[in-house]
N, C-alpha and C. Protein backbone atom coordinates (compact mmCIF):
# COMPACT_ATOMS: atom_id res chain seq x y z
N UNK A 1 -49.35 -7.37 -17.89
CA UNK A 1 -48.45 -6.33 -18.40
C UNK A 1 -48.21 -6.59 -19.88
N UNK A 2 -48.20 -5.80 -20.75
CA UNK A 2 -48.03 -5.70 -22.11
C UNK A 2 -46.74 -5.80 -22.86
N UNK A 3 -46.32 -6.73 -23.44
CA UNK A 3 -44.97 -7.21 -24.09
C UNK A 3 -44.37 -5.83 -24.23
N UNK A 4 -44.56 -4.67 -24.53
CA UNK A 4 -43.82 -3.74 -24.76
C UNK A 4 -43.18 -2.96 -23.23
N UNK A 5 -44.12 -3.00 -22.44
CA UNK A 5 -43.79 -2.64 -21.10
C UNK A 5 -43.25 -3.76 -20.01
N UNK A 6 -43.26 -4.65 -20.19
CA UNK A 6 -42.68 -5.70 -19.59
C UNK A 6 -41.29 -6.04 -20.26
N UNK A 7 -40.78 -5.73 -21.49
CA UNK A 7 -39.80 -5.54 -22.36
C UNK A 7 -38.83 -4.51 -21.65
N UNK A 8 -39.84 -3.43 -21.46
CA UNK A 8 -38.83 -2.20 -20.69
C UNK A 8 -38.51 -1.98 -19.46
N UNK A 9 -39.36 -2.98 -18.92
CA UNK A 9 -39.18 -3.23 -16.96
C UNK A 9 -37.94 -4.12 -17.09
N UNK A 10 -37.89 -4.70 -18.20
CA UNK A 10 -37.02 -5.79 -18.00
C UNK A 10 -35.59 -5.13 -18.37
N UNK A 11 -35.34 -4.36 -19.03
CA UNK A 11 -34.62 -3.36 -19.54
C UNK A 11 -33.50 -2.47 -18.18
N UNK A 12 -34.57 -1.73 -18.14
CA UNK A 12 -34.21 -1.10 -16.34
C UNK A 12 -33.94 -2.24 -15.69
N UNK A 13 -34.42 -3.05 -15.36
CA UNK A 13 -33.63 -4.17 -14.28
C UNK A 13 -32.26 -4.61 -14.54
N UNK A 14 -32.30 -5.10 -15.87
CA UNK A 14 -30.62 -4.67 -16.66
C UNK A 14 -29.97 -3.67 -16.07
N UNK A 15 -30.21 -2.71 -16.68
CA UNK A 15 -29.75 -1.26 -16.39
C UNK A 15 -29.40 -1.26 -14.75
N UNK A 16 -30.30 -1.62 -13.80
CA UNK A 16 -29.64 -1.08 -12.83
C UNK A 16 -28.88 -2.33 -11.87
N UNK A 17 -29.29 -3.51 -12.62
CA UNK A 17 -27.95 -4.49 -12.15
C UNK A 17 -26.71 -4.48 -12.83
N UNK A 18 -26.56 -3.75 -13.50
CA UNK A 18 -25.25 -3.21 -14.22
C UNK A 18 -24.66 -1.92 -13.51
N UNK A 19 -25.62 -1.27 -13.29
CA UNK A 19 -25.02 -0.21 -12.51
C UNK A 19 -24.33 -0.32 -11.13
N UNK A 20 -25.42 -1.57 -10.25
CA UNK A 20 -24.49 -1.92 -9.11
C UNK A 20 -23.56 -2.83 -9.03
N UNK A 21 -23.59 -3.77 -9.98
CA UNK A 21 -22.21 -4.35 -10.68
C UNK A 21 -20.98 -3.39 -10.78
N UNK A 22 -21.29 -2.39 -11.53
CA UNK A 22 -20.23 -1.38 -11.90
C UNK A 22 -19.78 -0.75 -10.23
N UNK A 23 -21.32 -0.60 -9.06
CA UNK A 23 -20.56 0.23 -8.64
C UNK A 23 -19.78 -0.73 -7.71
N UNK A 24 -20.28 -1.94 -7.40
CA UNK A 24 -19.03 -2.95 -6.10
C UNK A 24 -18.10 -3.09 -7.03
N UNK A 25 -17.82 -3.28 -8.47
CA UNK A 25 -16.36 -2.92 -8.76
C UNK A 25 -15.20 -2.33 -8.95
N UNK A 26 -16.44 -1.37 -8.61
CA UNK A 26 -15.15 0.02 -8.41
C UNK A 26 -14.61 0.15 -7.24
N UNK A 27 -14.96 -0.68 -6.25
CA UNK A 27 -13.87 -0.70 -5.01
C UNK A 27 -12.92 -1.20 -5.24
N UNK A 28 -11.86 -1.01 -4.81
CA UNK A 28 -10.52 -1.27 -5.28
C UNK A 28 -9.76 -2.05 -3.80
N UNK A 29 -10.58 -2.15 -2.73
CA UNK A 29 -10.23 -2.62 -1.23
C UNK A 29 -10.72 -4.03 -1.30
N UNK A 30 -10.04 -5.10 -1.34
CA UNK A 30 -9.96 -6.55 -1.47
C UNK A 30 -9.71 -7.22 0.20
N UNK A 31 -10.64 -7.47 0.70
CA UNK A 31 -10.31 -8.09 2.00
C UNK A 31 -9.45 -9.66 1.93
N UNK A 32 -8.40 -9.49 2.78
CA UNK A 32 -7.66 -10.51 2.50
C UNK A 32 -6.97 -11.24 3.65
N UNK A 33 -8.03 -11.00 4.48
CA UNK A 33 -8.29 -11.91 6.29
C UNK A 33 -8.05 -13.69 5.52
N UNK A 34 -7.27 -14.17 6.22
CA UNK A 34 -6.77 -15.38 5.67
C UNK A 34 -6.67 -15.88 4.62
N UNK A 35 -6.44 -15.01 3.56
CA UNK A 35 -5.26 -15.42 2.17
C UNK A 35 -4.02 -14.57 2.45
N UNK A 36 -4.01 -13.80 3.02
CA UNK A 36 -2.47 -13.25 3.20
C UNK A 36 -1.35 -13.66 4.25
N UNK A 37 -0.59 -13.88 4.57
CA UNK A 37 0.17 -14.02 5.92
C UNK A 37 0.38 -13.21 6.89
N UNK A 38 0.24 -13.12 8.16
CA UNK A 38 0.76 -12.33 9.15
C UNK A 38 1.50 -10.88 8.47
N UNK A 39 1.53 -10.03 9.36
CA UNK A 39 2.62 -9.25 9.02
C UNK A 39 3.86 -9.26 9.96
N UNK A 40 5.09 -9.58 9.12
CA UNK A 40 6.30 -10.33 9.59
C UNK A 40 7.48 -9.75 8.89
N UNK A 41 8.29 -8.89 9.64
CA UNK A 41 9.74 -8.65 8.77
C UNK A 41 10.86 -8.06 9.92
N UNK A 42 11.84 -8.22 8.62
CA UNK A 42 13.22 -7.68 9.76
C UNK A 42 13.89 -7.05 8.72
N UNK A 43 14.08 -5.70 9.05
CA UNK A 43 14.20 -4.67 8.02
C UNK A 43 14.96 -3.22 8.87
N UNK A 44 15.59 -2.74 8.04
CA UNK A 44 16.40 -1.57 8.65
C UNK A 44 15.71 0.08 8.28
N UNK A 45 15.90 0.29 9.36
CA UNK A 45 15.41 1.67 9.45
C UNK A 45 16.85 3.20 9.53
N UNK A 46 15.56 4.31 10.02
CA UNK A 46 17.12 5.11 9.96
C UNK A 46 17.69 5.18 11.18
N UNK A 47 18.74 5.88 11.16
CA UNK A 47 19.78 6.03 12.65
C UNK A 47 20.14 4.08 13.20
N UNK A 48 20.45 3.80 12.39
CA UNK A 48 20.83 2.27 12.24
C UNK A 48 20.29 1.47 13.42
N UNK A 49 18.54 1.52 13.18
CA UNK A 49 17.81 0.75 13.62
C UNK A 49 17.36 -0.33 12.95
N UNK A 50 17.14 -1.39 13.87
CA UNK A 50 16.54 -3.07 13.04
C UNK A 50 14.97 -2.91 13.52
N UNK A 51 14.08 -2.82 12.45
CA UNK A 51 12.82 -2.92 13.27
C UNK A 51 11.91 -4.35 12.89
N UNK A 52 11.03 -4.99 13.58
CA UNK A 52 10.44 -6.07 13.12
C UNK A 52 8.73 -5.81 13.61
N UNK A 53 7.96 -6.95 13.18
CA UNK A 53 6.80 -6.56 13.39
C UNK A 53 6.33 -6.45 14.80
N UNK A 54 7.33 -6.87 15.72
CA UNK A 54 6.97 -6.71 17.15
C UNK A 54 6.71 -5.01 17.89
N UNK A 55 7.71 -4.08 16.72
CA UNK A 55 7.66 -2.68 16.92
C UNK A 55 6.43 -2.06 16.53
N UNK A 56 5.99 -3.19 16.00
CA UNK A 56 4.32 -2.22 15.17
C UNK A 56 3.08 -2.86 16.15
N UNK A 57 3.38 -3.59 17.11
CA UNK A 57 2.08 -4.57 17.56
C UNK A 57 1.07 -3.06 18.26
N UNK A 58 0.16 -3.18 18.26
CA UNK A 58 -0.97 -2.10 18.79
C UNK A 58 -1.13 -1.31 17.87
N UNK A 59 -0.49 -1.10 16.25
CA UNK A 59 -0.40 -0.11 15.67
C UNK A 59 -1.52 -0.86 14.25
N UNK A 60 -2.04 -0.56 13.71
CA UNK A 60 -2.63 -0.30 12.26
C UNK A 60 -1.40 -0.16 11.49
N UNK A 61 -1.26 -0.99 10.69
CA UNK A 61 -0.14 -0.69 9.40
C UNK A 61 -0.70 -0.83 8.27
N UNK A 62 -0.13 0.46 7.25
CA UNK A 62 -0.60 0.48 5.87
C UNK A 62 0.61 0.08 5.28
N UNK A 63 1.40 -0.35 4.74
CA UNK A 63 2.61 -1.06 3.97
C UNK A 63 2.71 -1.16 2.75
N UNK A 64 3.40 -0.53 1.89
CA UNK A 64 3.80 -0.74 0.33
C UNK A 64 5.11 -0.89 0.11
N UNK A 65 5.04 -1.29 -0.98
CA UNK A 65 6.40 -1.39 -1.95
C UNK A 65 6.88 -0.55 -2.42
N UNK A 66 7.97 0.41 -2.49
CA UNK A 66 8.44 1.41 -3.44
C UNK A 66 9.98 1.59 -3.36
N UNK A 67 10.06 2.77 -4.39
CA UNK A 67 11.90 3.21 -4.20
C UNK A 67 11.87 4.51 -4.22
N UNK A 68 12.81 5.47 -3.64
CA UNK A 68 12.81 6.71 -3.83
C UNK A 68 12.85 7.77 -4.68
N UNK A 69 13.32 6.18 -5.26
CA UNK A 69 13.62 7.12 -7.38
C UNK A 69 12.53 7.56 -8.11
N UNK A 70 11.22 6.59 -7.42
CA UNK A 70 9.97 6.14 -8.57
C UNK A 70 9.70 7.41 -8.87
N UNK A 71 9.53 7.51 -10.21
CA UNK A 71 9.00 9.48 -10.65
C UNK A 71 7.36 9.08 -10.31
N UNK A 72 6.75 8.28 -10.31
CA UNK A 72 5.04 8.52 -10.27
C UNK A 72 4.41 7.77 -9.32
N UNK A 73 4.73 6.55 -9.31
CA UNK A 73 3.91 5.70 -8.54
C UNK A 73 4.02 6.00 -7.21
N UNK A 74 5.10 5.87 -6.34
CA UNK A 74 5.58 6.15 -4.91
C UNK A 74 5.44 7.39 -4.60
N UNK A 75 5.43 8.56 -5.08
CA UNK A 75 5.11 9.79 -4.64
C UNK A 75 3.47 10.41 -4.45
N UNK A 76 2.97 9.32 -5.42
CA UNK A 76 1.39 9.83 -5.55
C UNK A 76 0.88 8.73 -4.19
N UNK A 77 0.95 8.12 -4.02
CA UNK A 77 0.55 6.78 -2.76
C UNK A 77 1.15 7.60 -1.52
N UNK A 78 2.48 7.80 -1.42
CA UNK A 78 2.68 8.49 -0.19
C UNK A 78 2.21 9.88 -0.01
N UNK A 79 1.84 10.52 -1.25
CA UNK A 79 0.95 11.49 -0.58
C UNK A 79 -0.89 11.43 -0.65
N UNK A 80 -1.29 10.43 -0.86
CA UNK A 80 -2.37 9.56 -0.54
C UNK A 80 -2.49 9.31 0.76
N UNK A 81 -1.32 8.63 1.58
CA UNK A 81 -1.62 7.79 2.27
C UNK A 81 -1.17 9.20 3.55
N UNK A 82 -0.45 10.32 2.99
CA UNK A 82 -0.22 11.02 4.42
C UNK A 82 -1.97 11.91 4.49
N UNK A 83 -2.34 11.84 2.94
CA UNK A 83 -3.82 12.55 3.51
C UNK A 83 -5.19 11.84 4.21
N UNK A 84 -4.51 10.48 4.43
CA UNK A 84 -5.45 9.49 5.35
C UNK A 84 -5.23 9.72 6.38
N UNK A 85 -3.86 10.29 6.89
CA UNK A 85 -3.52 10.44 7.58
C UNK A 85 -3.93 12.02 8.26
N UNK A 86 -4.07 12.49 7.53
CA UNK A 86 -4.45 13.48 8.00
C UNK A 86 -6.13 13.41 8.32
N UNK A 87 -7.17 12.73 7.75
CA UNK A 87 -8.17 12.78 7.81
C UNK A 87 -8.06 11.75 8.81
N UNK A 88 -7.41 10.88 9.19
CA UNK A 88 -8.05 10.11 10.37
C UNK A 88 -7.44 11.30 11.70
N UNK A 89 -6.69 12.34 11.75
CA UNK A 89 -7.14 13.23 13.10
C UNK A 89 -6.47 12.41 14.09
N UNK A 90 -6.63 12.28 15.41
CA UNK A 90 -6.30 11.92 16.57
C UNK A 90 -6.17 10.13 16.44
N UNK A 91 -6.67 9.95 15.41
CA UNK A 91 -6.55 8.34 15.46
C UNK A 91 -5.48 8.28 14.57
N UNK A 92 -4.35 8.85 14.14
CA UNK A 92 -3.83 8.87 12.93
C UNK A 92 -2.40 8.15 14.26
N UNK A 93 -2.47 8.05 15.45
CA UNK A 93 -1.39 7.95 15.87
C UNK A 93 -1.40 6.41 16.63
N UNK A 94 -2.29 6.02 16.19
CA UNK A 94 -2.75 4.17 16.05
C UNK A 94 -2.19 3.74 14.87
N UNK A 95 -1.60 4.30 13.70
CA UNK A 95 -1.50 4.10 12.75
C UNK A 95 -0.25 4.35 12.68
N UNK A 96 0.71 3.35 11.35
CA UNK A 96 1.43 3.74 11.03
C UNK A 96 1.81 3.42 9.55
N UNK A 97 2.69 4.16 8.29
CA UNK A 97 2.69 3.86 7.00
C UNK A 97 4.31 3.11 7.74
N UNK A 98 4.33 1.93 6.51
CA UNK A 98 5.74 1.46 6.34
C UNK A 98 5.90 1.76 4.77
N UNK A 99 7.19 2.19 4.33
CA UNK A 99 7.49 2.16 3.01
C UNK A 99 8.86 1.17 2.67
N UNK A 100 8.88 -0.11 2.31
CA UNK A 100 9.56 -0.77 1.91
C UNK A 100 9.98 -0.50 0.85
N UNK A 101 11.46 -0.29 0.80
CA UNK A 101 12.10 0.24 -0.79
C UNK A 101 12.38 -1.46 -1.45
N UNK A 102 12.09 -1.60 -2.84
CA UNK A 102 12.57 -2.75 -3.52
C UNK A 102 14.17 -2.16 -4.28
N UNK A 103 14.68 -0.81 -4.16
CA UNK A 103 15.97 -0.78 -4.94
C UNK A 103 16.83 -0.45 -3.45
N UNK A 104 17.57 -1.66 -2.94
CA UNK A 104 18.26 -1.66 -1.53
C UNK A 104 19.77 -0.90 -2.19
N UNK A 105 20.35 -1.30 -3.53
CA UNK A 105 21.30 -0.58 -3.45
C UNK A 105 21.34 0.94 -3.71
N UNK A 106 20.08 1.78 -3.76
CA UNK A 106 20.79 3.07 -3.79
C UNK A 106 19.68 3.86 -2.43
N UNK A 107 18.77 2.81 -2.37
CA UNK A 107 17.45 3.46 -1.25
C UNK A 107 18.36 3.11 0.49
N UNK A 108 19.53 4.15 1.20
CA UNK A 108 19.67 3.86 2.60
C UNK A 108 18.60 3.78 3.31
N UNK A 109 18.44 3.25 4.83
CA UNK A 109 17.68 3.72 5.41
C UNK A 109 17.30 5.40 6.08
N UNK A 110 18.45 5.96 5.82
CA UNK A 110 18.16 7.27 6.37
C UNK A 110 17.47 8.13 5.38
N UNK A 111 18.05 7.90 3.99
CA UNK A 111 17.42 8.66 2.69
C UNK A 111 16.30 8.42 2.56
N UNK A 112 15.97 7.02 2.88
CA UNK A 112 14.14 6.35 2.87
C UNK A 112 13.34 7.12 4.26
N UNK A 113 13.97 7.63 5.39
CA UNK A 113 13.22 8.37 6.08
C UNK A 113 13.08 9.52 6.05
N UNK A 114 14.04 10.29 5.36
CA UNK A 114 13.74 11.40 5.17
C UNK A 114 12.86 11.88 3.85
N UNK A 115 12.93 10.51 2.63
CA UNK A 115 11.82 10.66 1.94
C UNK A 115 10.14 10.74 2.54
N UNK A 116 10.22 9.95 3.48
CA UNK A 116 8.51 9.43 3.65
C UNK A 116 8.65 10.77 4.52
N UNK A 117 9.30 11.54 5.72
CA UNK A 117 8.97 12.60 5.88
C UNK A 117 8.47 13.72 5.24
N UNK A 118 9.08 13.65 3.71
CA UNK A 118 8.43 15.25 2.97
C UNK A 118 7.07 14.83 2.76
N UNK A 119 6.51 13.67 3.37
CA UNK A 119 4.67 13.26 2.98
C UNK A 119 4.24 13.65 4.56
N UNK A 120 4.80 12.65 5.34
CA UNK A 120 3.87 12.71 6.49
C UNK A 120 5.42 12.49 7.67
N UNK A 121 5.41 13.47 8.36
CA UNK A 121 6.91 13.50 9.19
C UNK A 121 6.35 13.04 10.33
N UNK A 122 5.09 12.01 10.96
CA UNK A 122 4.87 11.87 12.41
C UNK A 122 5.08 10.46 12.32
N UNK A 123 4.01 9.61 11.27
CA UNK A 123 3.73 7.99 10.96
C UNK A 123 4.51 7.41 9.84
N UNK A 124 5.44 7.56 9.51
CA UNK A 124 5.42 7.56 8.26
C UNK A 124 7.38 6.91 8.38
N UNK A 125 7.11 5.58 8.09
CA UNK A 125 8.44 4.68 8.11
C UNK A 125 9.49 4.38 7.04
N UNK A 126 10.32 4.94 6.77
CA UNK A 126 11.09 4.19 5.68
C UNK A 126 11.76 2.47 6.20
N UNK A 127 11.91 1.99 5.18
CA UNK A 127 12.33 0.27 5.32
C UNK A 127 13.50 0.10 4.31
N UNK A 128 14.43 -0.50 4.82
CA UNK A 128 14.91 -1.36 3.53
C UNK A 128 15.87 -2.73 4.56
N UNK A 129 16.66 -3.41 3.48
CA UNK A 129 17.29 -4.18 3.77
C UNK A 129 18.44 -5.22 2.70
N UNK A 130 18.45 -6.11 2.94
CA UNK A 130 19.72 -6.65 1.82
C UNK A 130 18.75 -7.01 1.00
N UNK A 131 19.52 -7.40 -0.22
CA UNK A 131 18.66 -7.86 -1.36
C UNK A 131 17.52 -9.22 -0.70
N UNK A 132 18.44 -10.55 0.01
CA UNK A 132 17.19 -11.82 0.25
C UNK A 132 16.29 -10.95 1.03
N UNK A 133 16.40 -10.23 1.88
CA UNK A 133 15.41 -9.59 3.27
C UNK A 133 14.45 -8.86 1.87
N UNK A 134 14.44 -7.94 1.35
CA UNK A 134 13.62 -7.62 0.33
C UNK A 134 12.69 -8.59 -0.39
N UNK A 135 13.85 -9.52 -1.12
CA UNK A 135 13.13 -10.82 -2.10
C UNK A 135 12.15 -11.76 -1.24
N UNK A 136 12.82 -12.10 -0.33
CA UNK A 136 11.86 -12.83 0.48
C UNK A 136 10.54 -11.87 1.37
N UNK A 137 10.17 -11.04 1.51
CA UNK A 137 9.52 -10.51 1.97
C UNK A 137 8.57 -9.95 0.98
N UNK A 138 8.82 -9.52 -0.01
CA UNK A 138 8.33 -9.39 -1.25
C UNK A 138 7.51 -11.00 -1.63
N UNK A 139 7.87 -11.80 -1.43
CA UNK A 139 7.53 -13.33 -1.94
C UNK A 139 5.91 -13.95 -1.41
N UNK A 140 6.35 -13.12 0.01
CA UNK A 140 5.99 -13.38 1.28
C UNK A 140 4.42 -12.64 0.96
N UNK A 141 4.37 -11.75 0.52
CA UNK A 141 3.36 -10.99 0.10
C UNK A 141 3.05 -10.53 -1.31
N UNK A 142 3.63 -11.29 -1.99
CA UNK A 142 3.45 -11.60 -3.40
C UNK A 142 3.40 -9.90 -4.23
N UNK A 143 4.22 -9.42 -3.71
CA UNK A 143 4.89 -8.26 -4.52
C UNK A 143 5.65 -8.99 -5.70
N UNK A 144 5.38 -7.67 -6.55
CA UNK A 144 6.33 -8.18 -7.74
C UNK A 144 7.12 -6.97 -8.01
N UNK A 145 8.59 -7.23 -8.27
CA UNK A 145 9.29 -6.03 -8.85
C UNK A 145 10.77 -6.43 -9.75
N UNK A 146 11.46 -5.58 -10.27
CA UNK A 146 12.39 -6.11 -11.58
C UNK A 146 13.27 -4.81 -11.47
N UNK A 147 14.71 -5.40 -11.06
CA UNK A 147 15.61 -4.10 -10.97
C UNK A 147 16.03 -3.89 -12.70
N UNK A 148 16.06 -2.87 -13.43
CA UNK A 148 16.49 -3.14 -15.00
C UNK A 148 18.22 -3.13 -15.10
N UNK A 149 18.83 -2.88 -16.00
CA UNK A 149 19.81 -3.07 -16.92
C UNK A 149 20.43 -1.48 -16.46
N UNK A 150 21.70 -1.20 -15.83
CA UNK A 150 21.56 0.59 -16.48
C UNK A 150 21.55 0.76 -17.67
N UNK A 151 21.02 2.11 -17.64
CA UNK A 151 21.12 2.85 -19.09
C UNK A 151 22.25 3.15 -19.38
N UNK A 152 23.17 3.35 -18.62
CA UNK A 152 24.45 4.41 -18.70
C UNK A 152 25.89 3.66 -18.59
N UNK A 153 27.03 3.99 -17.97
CA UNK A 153 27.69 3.54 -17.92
C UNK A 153 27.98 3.93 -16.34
N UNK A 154 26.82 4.93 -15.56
CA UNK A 154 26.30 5.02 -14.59
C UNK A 154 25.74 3.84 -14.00
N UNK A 155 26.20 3.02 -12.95
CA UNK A 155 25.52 1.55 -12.81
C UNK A 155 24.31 1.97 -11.42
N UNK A 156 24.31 3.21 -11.69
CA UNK A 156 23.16 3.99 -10.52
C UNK A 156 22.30 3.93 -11.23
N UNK A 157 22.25 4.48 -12.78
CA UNK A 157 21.52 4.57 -13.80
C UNK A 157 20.41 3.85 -13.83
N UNK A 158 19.79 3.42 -13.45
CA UNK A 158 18.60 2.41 -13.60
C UNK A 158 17.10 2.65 -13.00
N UNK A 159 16.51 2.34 -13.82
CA UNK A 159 14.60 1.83 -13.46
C UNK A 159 14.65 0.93 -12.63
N UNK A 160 13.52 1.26 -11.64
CA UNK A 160 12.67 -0.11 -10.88
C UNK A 160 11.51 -0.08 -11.18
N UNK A 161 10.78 -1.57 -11.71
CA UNK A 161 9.30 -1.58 -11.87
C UNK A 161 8.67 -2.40 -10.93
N UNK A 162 7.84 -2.13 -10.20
CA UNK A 162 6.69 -2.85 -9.10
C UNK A 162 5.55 -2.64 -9.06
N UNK A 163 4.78 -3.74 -9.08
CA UNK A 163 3.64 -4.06 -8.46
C UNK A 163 3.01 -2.68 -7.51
N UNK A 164 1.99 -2.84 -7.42
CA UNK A 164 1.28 -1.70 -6.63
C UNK A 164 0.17 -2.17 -6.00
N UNK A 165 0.03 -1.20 -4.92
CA UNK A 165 -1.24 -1.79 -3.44
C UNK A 165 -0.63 -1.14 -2.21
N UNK A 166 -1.26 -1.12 -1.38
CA UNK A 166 -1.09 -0.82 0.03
C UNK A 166 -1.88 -2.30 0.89
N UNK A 167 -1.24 -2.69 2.10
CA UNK A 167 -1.35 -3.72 2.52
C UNK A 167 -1.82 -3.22 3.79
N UNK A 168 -3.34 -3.41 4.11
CA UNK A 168 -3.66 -3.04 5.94
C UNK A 168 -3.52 -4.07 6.36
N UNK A 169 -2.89 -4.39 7.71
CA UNK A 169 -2.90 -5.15 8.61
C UNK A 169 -3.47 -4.43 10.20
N UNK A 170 -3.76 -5.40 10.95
CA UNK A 170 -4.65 -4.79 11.87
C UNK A 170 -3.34 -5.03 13.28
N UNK A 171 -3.92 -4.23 14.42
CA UNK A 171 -3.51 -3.76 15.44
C UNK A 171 -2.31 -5.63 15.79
N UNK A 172 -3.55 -6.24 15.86
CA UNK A 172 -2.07 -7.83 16.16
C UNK A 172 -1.60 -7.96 14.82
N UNK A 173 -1.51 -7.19 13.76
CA UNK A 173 -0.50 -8.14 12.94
C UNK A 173 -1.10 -8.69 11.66
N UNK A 174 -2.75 -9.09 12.06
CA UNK A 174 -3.22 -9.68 11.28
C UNK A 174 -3.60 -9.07 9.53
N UNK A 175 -3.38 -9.68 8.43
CA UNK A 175 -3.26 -8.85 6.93
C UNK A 175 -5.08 -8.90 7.01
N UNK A 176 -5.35 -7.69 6.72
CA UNK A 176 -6.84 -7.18 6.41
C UNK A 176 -7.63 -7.47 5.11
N UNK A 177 -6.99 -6.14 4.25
CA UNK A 177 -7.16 -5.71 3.20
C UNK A 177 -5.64 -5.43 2.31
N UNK A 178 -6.07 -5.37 1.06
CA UNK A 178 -4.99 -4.95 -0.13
C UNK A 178 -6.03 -4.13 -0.75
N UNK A 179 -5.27 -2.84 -0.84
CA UNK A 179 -6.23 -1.60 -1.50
C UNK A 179 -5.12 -0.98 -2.52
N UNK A 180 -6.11 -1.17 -4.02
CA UNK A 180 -5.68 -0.47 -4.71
C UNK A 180 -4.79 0.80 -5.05
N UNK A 181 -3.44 1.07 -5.15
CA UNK A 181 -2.96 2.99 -4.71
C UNK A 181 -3.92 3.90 -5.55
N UNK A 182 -4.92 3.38 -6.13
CA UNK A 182 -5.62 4.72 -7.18
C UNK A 182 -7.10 4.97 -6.77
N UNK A 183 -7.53 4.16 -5.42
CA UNK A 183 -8.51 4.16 -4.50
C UNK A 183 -8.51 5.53 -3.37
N UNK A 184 -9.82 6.02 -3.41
CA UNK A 184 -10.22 6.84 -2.86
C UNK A 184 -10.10 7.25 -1.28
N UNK A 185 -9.17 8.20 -1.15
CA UNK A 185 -9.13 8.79 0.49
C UNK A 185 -9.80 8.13 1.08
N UNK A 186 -11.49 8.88 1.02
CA UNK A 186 -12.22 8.40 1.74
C UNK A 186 -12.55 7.01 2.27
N UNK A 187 -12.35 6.26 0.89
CA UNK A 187 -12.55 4.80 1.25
C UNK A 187 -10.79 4.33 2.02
N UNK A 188 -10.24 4.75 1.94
CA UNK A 188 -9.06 4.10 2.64
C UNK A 188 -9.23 4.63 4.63
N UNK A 189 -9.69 5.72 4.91
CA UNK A 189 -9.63 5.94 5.63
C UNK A 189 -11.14 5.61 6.38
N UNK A 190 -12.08 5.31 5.77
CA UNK A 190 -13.33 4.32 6.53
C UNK A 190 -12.66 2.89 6.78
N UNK A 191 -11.72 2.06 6.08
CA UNK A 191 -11.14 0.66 5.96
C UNK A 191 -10.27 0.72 7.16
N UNK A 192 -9.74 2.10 7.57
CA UNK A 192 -8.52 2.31 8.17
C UNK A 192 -9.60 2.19 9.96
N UNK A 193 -10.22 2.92 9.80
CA UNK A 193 -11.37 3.21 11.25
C UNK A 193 -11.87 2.09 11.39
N UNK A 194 -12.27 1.18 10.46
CA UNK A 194 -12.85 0.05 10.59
C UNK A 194 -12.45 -1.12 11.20
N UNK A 195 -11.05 -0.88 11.02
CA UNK A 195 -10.16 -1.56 11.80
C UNK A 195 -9.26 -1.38 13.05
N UNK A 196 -9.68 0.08 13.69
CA UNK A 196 -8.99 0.47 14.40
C UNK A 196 -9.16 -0.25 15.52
């Protein structure tokens, strides 16, 4: 083969190990079968229920972090995660979303269920609890979040910033995957079947 064409074979081989470089990095679904812990909590729901992970056993859980306030992040994920829900169909009821609020003083549990209802009113859990039940559970799964300062003289007044992901755990409990919130339907809901 001739230095000039063996130059350009070599070229394209570049080219397209870059391309499949590019494309396994664009998955945003991180399997995380023994680096994560169990899924484990004791957390309040609405109509002044205590629920723990024993209420979810047989179920698929998708699990995030949020608050009801969030203007962007939490509204775009929960309506993400109710259109997985909708595309997984008859299996959608193996499944369930938890939404853990990180701002416990203004997120109740009843306000947190009637939020995750305007997404998906069948699967779809609000969570909260005292500040340690949050912090430690957050720790637990290496969430990160930061209540701010009010702005006002409103001490309601305030930002929450967090970390972002959805957390699958499988039917016993066990942590799966951590998937990106800016990851694709489709791929959340093949991850979701995959584990059913």
């Amino acid at each position: 083969m001739s230095s000039p064409l063996r130059l350009l074979s070599v070229i394209l081989a570049l080219c397209m190990l870059s391309l499949t470089q590019i494309s396994l990095a664009s998955s945003q679904i991180h399997p995380v079968r023994g680096f994560m812990p169990d899924l484990k909590f004791t957390l309040n729901a609405a109509n002044q229920t205590v629920l723990t992970e024993k209420d979810m056993r047989g179920k698929v859980v998708l699990m995030f972090f949020g608050y009801a306030n969030c203007p962007d992040i939490c509204p775009t994920s929960m309506a993400q995660l109710a259109d997985v829900m909708e595309k997984l169909g008859d299996d959608a009821q193996h499944v369930r979303i938890l939404f853990v609020s990180v701002d416990p003083h203004r997120d109740t549990p009843d306000m947190l269920q009637e939020y995750v209802e305007n997404f998906d009113d069948r699967y779809a859990i609000g969570l909260t609890g005292t500040e340690k039940q949050i912090a430690d559970l957050a720790r637990r799964y290496r969430v990160a979040y930061q209540i701010e300062k009010p702005r006002s003289a409103n001490p309601n007044d305030y930002e929450v910033s967090h970390s972002r992901g959805v957390y699958f755990f499988d039917a016993k409990g066990k942590a799966r995957y951590l998937a990106s919130d800016s990851e694709e339907v489709e791929a959340l809901v093949e991850k979701v079947r995959a584990i059913l």
